[in-house]
Protein backbone atom coordinates (compact mmCIF):
# COMPACT_ATOMS: atom_id res chain seq x y z
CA UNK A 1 -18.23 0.17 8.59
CA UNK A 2 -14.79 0.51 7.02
CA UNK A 3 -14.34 0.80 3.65
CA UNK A 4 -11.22 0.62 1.71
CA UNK A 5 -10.68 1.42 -2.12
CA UNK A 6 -7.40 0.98 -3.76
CA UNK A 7 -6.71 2.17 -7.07
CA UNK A 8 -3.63 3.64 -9.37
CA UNK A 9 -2.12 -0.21 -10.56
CA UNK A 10 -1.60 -1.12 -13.72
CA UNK A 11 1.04 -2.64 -16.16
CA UNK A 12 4.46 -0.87 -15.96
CA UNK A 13 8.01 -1.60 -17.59
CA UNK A 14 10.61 -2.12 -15.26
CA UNK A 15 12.21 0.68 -14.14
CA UNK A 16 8.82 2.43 -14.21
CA UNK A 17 7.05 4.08 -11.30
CA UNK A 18 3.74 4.34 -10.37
CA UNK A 19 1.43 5.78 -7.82
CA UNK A 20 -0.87 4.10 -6.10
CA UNK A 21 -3.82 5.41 -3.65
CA UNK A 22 -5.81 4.50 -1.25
CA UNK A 23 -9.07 6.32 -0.06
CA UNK A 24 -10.97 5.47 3.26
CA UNK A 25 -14.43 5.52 4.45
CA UNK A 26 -16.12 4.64 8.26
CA UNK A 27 -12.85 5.56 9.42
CA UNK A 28 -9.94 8.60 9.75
CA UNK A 29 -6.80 7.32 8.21
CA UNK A 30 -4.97 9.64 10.72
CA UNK A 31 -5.83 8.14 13.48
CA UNK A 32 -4.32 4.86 12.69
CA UNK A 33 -1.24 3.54 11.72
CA UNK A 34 -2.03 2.46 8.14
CA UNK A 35 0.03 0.92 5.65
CA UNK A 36 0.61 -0.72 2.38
CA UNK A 37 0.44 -4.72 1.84
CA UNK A 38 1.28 -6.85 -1.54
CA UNK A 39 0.27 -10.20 -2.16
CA UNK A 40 2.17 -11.90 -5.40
CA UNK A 41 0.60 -14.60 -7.01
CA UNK A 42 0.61 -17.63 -4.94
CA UNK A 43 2.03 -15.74 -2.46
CA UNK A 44 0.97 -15.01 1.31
CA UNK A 45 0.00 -11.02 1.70
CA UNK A 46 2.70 -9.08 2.91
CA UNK A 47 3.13 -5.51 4.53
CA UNK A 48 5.57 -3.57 2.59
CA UNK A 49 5.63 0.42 3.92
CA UNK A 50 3.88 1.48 6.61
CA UNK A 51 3.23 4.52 8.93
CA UNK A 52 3.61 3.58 12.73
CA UNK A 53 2.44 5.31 15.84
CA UNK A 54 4.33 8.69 16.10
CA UNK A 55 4.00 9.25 12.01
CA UNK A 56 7.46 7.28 11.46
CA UNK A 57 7.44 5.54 8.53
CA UNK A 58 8.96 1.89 7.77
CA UNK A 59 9.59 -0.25 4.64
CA UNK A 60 10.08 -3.33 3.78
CA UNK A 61 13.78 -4.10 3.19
CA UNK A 62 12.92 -5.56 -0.49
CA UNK A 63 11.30 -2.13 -1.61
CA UNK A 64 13.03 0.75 1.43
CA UNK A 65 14.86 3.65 -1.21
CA UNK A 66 12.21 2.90 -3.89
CA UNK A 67 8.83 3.19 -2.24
CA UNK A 68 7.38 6.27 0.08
CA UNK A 69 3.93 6.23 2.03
CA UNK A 70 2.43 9.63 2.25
CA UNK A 71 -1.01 10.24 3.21
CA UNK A 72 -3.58 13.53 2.78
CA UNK A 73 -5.36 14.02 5.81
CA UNK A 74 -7.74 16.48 4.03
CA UNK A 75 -8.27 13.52 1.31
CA UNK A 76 -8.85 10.86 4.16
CA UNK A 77 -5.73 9.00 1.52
CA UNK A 78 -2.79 6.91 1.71
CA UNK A 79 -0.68 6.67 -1.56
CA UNK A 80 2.10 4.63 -2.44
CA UNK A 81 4.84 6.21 -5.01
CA UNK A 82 6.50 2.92 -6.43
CA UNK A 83 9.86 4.04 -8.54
CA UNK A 84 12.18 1.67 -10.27
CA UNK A 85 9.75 -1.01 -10.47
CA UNK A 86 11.13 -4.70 -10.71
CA UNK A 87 9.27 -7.64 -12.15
CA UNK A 88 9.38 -9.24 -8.37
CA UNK A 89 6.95 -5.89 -7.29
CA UNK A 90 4.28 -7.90 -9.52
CA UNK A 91 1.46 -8.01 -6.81
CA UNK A 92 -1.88 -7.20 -5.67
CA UNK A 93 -1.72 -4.43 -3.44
CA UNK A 94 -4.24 -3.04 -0.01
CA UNK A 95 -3.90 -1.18 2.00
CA UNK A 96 -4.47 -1.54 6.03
CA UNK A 97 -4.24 -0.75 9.39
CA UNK A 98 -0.69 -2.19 10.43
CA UNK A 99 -1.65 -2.89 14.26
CA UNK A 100 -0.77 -6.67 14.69
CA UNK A 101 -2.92 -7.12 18.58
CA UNK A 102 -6.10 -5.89 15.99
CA UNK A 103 -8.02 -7.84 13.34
CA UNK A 104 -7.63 -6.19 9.72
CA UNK A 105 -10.34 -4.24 8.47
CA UNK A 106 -12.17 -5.59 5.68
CA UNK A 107 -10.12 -5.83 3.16
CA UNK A 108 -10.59 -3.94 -0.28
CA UNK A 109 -10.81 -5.22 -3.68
CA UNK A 110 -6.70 -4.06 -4.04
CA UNK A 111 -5.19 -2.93 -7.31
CA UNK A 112 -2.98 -5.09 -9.46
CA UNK A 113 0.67 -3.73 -10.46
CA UNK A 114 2.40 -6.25 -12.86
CA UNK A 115 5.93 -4.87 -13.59
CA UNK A 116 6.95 -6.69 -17.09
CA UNK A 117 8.21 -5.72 -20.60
């Protein structure tokens, strides 16, 4: 069974930066392509950086220049650096496998990032 914790969110001025993680269990995050997803309030969920097949990474167009995916293989993690953080990055954010032909896995709890001064 997969398990998926987020973690790292929190309240942030904009401008600010944050990183966010996101550790694995039942499965090896390298294995997959994985990646990052954001739900605003009210909002429908919405994949915003992700690794793809081949380890090439690819962003959202609202977020590419300010976000990076990495992962740690050894750590079975996928983190999210978040720099100059706008009040539209305001969100819940999971993580996920990106592979559309697939049903997600269960999703985790997420971690909440509210950018606001």
């Amino acid at each position: 069974q997969v398990q998926l914790v987020e973690s790292g969110g929190g309240l942030v001025q904009p401008g600010g930066s944050l990183r966010l993680s996101c550790a694995a269990s039942g499965i090896i995050f390298s294995m997959y392509p994985v990646g990052w997803y954001r739900q605003p309030p009210g909002k429908q969920r919405d994949l915003v950086a992700a690794f793809r097949s081949g380890g090439s990474t690819d962003y959202a167009d609202s977020v590419r220049g300010r976000f990076t995916i990495s992962r740690d293989n050894a750590k079975n993690t996928v983190y999210l650096q978040m720099n100059s953080l706008k009040p539209e990055d305001t969100a819940v954010y999971y993580c996920n496998h990106v592979r559309s032909s697939r049903p997600p896995w269960d999703w985790g709890q997420g971690t909440q990032v509210t950018v606001s001064s």
